[in-house]
Protein backbone atom coordinates (compact mmCIF):
# COMPACT_ATOMS: atom_id res chain seq x y z
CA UNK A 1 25.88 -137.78 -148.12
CA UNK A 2 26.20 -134.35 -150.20
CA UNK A 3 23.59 -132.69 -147.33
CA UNK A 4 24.76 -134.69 -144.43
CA UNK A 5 27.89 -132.57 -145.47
CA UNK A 6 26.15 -129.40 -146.18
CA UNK A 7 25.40 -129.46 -142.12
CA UNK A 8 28.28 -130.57 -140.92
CA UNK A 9 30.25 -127.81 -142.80
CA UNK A 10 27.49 -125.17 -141.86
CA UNK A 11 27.70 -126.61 -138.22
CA UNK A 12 31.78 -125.71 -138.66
CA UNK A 13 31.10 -122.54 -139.36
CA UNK A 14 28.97 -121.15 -137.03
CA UNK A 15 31.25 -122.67 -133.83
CA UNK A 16 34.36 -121.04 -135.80
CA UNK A 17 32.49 -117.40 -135.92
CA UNK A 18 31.08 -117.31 -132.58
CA UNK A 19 34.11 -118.66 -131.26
CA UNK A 20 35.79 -115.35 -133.25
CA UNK A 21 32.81 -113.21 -131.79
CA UNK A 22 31.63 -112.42 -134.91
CA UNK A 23 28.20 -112.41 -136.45
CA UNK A 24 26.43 -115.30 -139.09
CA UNK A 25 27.60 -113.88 -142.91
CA UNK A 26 24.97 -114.92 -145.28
CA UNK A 27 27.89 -114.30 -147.87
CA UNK A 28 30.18 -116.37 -146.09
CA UNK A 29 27.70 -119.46 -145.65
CA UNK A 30 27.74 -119.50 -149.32
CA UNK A 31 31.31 -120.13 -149.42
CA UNK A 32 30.90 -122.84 -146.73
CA UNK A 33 28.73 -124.48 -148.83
CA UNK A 34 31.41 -124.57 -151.83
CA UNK A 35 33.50 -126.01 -149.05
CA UNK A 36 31.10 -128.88 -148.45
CA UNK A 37 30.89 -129.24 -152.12
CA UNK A 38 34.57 -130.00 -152.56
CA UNK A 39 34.50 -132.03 -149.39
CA UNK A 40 32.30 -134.51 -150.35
CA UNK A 41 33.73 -134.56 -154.37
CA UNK A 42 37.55 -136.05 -152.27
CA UNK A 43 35.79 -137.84 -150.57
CA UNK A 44 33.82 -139.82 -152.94
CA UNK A 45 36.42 -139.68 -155.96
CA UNK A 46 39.46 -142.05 -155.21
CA UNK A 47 42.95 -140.20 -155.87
CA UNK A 48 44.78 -141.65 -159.11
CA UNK A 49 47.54 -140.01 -160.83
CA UNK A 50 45.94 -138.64 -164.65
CA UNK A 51 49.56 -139.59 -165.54
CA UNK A 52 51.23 -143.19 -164.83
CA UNK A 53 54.55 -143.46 -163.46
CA UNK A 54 56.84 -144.18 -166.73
CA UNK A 55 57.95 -148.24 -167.20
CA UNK A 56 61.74 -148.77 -168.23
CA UNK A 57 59.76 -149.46 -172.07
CA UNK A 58 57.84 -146.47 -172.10
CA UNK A 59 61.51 -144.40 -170.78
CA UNK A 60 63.31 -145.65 -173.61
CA UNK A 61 60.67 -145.05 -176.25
CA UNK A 62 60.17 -141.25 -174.96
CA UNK A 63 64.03 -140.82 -174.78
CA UNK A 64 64.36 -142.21 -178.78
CA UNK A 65 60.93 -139.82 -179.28
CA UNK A 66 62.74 -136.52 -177.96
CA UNK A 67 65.93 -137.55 -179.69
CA UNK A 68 64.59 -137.72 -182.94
CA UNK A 69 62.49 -134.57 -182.26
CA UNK A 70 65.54 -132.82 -181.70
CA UNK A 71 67.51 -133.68 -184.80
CA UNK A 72 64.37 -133.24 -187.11
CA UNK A 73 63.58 -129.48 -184.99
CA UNK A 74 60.20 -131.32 -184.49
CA UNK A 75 59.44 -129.67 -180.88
CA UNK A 76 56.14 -128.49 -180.61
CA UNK A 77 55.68 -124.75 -179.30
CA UNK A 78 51.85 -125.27 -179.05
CA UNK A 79 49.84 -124.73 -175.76
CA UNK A 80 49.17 -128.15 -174.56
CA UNK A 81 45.79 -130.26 -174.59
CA UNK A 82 44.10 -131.42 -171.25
CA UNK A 83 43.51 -134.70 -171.55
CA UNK A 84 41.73 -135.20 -168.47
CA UNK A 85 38.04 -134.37 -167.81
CA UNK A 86 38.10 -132.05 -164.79
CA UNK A 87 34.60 -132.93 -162.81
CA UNK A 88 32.21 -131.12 -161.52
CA UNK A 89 32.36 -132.55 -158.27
CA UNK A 90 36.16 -131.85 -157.93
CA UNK A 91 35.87 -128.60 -159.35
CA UNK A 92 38.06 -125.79 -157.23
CA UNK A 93 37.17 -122.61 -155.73
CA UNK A 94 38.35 -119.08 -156.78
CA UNK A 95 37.62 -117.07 -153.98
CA UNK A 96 37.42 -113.14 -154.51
CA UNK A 97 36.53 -109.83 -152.79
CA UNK A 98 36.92 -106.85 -150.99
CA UNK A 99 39.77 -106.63 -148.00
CA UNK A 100 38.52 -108.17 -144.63
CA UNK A 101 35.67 -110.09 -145.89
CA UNK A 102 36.94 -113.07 -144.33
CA UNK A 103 38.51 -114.78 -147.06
CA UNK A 104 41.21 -116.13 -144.69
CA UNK A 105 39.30 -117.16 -142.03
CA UNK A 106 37.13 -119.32 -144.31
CA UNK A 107 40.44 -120.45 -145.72
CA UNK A 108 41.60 -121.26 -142.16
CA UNK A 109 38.21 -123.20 -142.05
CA UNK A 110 38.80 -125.62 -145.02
CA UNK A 111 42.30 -126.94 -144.44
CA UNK A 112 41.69 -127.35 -140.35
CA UNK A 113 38.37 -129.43 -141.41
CA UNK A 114 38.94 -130.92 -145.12
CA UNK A 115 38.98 -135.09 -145.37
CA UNK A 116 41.81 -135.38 -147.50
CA UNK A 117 45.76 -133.59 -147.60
CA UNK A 118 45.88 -129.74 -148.10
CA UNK A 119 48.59 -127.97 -148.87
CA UNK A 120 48.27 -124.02 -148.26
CA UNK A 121 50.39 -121.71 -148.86
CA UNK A 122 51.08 -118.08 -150.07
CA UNK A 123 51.02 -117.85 -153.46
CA UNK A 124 54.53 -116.04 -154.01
CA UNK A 125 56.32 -118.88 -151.61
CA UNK A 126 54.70 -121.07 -153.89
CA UNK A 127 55.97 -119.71 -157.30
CA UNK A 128 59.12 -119.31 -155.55
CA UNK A 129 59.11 -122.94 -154.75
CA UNK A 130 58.34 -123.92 -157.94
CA UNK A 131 61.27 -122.24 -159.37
CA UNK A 132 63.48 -123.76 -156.87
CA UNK A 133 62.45 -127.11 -158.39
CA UNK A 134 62.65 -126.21 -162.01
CA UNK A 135 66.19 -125.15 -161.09
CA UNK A 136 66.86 -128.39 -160.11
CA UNK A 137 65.11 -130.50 -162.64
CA UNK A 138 67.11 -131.29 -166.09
CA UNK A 139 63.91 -133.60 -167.82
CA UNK A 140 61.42 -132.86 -170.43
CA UNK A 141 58.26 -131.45 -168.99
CA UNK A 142 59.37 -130.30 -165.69
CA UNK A 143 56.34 -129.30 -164.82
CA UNK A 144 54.60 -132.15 -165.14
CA UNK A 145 56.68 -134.15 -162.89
CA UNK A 146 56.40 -131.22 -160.34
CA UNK A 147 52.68 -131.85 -160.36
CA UNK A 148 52.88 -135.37 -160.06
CA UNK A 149 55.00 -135.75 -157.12
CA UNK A 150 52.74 -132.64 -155.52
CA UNK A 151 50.28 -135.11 -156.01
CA UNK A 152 51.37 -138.20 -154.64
CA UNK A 153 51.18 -136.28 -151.07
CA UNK A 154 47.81 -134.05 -151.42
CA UNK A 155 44.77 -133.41 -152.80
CA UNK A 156 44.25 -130.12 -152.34
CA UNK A 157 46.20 -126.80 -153.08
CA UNK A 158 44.96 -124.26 -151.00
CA UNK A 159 46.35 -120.29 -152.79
CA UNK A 160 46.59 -117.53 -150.31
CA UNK A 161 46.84 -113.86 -151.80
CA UNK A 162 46.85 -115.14 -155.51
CA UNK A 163 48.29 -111.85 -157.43
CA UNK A 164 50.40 -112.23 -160.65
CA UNK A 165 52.70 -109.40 -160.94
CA UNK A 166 56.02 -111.14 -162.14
CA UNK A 167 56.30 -112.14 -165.90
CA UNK A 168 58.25 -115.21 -165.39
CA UNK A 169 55.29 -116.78 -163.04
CA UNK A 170 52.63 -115.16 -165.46
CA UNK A 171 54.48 -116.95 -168.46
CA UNK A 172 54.69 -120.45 -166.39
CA UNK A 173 50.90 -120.36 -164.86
CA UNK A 174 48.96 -121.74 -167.47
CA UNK A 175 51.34 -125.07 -167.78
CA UNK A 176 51.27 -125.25 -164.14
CA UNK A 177 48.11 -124.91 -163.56
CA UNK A 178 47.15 -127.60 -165.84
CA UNK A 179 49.44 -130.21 -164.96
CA UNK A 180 47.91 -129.92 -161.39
CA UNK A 181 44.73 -130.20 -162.28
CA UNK A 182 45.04 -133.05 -164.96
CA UNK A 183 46.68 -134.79 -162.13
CA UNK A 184 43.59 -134.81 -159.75
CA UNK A 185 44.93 -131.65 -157.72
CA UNK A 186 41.48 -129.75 -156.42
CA UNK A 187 42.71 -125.77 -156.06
CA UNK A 188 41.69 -123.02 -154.04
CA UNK A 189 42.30 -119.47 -154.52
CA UNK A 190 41.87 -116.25 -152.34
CA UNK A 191 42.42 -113.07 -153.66
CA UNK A 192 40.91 -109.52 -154.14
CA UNK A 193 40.79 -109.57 -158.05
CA UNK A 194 38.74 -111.03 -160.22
CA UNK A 195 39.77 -113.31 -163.00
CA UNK A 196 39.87 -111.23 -166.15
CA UNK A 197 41.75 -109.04 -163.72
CA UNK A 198 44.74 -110.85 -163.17
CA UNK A 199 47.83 -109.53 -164.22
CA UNK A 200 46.53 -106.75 -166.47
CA UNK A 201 48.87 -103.81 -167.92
CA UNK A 202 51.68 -106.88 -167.59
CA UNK A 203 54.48 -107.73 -169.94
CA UNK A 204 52.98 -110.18 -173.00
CA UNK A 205 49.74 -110.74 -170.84
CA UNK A 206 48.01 -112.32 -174.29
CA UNK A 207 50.02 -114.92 -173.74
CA UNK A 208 49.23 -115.20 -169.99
CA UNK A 209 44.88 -115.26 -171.01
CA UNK A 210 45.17 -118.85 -171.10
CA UNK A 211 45.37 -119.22 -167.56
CA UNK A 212 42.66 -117.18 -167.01
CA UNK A 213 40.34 -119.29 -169.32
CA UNK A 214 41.61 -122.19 -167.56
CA UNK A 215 40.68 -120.82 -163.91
CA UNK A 216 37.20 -119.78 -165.38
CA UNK A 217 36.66 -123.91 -166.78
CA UNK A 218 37.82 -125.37 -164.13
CA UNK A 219 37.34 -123.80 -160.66
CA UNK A 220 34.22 -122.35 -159.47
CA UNK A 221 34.25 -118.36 -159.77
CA UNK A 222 32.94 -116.85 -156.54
CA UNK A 223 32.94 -113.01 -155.14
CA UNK A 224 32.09 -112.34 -152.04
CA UNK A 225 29.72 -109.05 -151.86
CA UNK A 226 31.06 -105.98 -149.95
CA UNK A 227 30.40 -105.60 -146.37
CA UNK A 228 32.00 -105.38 -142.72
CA UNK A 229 35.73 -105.35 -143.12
CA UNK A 230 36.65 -107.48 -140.17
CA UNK A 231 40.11 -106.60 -139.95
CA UNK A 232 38.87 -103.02 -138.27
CA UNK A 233 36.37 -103.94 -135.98
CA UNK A 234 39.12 -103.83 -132.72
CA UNK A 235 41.57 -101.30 -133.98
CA UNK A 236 43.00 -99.02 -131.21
CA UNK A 237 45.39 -96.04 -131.66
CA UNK A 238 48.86 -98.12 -133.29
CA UNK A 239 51.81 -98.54 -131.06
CA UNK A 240 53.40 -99.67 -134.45
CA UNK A 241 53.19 -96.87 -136.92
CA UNK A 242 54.37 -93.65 -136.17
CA UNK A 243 53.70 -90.27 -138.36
CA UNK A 244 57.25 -88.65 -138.33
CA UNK A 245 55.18 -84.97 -138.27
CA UNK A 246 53.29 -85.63 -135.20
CA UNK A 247 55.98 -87.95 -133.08
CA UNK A 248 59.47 -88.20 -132.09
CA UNK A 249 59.20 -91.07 -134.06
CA UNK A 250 62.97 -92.34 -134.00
CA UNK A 251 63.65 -91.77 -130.30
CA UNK A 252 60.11 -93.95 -129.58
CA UNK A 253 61.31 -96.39 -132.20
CA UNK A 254 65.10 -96.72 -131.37
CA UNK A 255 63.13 -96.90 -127.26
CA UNK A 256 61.30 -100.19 -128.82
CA UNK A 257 64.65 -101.89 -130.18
CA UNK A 258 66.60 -101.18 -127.07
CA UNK A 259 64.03 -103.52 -125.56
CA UNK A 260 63.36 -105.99 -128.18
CA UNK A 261 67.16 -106.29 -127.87
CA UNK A 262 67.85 -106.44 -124.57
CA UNK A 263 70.77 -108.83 -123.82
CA UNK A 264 71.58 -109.33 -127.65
CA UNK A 265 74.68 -108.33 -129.68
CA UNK A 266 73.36 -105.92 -131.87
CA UNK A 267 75.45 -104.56 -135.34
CA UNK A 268 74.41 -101.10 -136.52
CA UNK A 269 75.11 -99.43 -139.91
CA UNK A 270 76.09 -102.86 -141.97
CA UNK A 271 74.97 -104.70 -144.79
CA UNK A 272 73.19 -108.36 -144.97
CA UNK A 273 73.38 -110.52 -148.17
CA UNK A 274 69.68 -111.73 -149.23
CA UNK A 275 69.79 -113.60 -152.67
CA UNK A 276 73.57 -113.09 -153.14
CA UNK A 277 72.84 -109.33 -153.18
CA UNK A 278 73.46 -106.84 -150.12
CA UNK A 279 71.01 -104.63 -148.42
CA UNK A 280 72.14 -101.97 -146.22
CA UNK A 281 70.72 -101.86 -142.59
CA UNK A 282 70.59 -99.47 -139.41
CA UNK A 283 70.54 -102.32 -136.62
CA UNK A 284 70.39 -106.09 -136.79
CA UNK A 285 70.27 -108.74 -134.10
CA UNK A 286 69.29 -111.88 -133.61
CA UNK A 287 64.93 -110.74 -133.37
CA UNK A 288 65.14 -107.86 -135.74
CA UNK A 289 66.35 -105.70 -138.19
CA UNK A 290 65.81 -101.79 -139.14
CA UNK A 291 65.57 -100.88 -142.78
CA UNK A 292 65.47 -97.18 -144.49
CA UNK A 293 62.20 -97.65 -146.62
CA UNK A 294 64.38 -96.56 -149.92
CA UNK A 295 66.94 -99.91 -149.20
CA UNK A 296 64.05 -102.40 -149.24
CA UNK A 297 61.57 -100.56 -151.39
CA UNK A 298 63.61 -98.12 -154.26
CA UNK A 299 65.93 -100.62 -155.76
CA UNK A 300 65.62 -103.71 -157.48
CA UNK A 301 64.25 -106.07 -155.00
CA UNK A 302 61.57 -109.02 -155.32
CA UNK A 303 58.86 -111.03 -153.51
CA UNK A 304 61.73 -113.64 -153.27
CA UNK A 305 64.19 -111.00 -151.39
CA UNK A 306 60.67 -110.15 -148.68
CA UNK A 307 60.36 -114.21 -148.51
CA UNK A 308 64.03 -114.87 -146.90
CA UNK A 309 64.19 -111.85 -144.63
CA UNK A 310 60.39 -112.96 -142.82
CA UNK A 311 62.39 -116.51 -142.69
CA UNK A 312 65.05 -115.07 -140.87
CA UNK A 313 63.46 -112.14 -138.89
CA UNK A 314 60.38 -112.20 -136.58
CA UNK A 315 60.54 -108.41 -136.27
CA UNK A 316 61.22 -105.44 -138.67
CA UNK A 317 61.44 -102.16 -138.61
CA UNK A 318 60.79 -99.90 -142.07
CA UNK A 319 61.47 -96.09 -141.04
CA UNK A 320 61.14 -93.08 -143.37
CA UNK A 321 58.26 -94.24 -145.55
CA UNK A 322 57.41 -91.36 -147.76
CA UNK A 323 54.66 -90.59 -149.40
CA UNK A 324 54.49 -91.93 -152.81
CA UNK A 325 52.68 -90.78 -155.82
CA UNK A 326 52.52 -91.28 -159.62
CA UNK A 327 56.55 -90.94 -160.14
CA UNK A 328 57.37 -93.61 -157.40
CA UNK A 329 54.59 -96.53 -158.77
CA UNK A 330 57.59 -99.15 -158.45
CA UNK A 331 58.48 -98.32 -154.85
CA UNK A 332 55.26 -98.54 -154.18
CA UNK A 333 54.39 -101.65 -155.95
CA UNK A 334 57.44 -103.23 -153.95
CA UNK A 335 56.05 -102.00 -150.58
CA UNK A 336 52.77 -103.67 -150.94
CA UNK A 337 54.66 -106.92 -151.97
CA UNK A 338 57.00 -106.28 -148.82
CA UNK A 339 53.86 -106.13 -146.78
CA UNK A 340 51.95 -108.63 -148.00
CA UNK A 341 54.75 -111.10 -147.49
CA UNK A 342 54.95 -109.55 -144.10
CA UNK A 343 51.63 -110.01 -143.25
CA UNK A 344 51.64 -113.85 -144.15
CA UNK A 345 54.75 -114.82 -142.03
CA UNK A 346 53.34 -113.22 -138.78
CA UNK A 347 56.26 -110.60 -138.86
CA UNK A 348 55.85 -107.63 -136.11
CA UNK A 349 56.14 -104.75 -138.28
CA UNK A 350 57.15 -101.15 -137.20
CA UNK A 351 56.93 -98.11 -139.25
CA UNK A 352 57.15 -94.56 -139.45
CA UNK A 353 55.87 -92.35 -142.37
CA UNK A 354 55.65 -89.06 -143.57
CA UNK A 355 51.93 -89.37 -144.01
CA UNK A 356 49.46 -91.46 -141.75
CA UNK A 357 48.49 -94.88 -143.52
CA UNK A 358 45.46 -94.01 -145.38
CA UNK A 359 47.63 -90.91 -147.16
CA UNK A 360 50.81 -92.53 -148.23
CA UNK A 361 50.12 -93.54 -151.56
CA UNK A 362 49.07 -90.68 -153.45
CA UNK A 363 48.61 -92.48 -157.27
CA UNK A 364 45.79 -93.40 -158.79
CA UNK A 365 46.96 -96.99 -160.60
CA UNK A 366 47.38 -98.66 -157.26
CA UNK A 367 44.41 -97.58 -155.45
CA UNK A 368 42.84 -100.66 -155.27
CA UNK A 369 46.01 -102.61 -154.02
CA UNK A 370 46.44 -99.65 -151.14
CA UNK A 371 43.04 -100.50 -150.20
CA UNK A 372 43.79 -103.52 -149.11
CA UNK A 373 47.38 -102.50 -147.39
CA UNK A 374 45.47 -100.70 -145.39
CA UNK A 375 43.31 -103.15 -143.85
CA UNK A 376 46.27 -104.98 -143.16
CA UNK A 377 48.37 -102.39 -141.58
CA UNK A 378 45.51 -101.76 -139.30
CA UNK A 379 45.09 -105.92 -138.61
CA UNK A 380 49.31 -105.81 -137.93
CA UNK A 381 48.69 -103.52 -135.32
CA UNK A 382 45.82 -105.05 -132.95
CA UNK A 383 47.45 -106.86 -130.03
CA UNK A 384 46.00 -110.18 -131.71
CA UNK A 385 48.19 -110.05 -134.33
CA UNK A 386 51.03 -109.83 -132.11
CA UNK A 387 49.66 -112.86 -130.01
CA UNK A 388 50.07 -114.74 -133.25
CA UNK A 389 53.35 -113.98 -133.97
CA UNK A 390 56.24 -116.36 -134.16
């Protein structure tokens, strides 16, 4: 069965990337083949909870448990013990490499072809929604139950853009990450950084290594080699980023409002509350908003704060970009979360900057990152992108 779904996977493929009018990637084929590998693990492994659903006996006897380990201060701060034997067939997939190898198309591959229930999503809206639950869970181990009901509706957790940079998901990732994986949850990672990589120069990351080791035992480690960065290969001149020293930037940008908002009430000059806290704006309507880069990018704003204005706005406009260099590393940290959540929501994205895209950062810790922001500044601007968006 295994080869049977070697070729059918292979077979996948090769419609998918001549359908794309691209060429055969020997790199990529490798990756299919992972694919087939977990295929045919969910298929042939049936789906049981690691972890039963409590009986009214076992309830009571856990409640008396954590009552008496509260009174005697018994509560054990050690890193928990997999129980579970994670196997090889079921093993996930860390995906890695440079920008526009095609790590989302192959992860557009998987979930449109696997055999049993994906769930893919970006990996900050998923942190973010696994806060929202812990906020609303009062039990022991809230994790675990998280995991469990996750569970009950898939098999497969599909991780787009994994990149730790916050210390509260760093701190929670190892627990997490476990409790999905002792509970038969197969996951799948993209990302441009390797392993030992993750969240390095963070807050406390020795306690965060764990996670790593964990992603290294249970998930299959696999770069793909440099190459063709897809994202470039039909880039025209952008209609969507504008270098303030060569254009009348603001008269062609305020030109593209007037007709995005044609026949809409539009507010200039105002303030909009995103998690309880206000950001100023220059216009709003009902398809788009205009922020000054330094309202969304120089104060204290999150991934969370990027998350509800792409649920609320299909288009946005970031004006007055500077260029940023070793004494504005947070800014610039925030912009590449602002447009990587950007990029995942399908949000048409207009700019203009004092520097054209492959000059505005001017550091040297976040070269890597900028890399990548520009491949997908120059993917936000081919007319395909805008075909896709919402």
């Amino acid at each position: 069965m295994a080869q049977c779904n070697q070729q059918r996977w292979q077979q996948l493929y090769q419609r998918h990337i001549h359908a794309a009018g691209y060429e055969i990637d020997a790199a990529q084929c490798v990756i299919v083949d992972e694919f087939a590998r977990i295929d045919t693990g969910l298929k042939s492994t049936n789906h049981q909870a690691k972890t039963a659903v409590p009986t009214m006996l076992s309830t009571i006897v856990s409640t008396m448990a954590s009552t008496w380990k509260h009174w005697l201060n018994l509560a054990s701060t050690r890193e928990p013990t997999r129980t579970t034997t994670y196997q090889e067939s079921c093993q996930g997939l860390y995906l890695y490499g440079a920008v526009g190898r095609g790590k989302t198309f192959l992860m557009d591959l998987f979930c449109e072809h696997a055999s049993a229930p994906v769930y893919r999503v970006h990996f900050h809206y998923f942190m973010q929604e696994v806060h929202q639950r812990l906020r609303q869970l009062s039990v022991e181990n809230p994790l675990t139950i998280i995991a469990r009901d996750f569970s009950d509706q898939y098999r497969v957790l599909c991780l787009d853009e994994f990149m730790v940079n916050d210390i509260t998901d760093a701190m929670l990732l190892y627990q997490l990450l476990d409790s999905l994986i002792s509970q038969g949850v197969v996951i799948i990672t993209t990302t441009n950084i390797a392993p030992d990589d993750l969240y390095r120069g963070g807050l406390q990351r020795e306690r965060f290594l764990p996670a790593i080791a964990l992603i290294k035992d249970t998930m299959v480690i696999h770069a793909i080699d440099n190459g063709q960065d897809y994202r470039r290969l039909s880039v025209a001149k952008s209609p969507r980023f504008f270098n303030t020293h060569e254009t009348d930037s603001q008269a062609q940008l305020t030109a593209i409002a007037e007709q995005i908002n044609h026949g809409l009430t539009v507010s200039h000059e105002g303030q909009i509350i995103i998690e309880n806290r206000p950001i100023t704006y220059q216009q709003q309507s009902a398809e788009m908003i205009w922020f000054d880069f330094s309202q969304l990018c120089e104060g204290p704003r999150s991934q969370h704060d990027y998350i509800a204005l792409a649920k609320q706005f299909p288009v946005i406009f970031l004006t007055n970009i500077p260029v940023l260099d070793r004494d504005q590393e947070e800014a610039a940290k925030r912009f590449l979360l602002l447009i990587d959540v950007l990029y995942d929501q399908q949000i048409l994205l207009f700019l203009s900057s004092a520097a054209p895209i492959e000059q505005i950062y001017q550091g040297k810790k976040l070269a890597f990152e900028f890399a990548r922001l520009q491949s997908r500044l120059a993917e936000m601007q081919q007319a395909t992108y805008s075909q896709n968006n919402r």
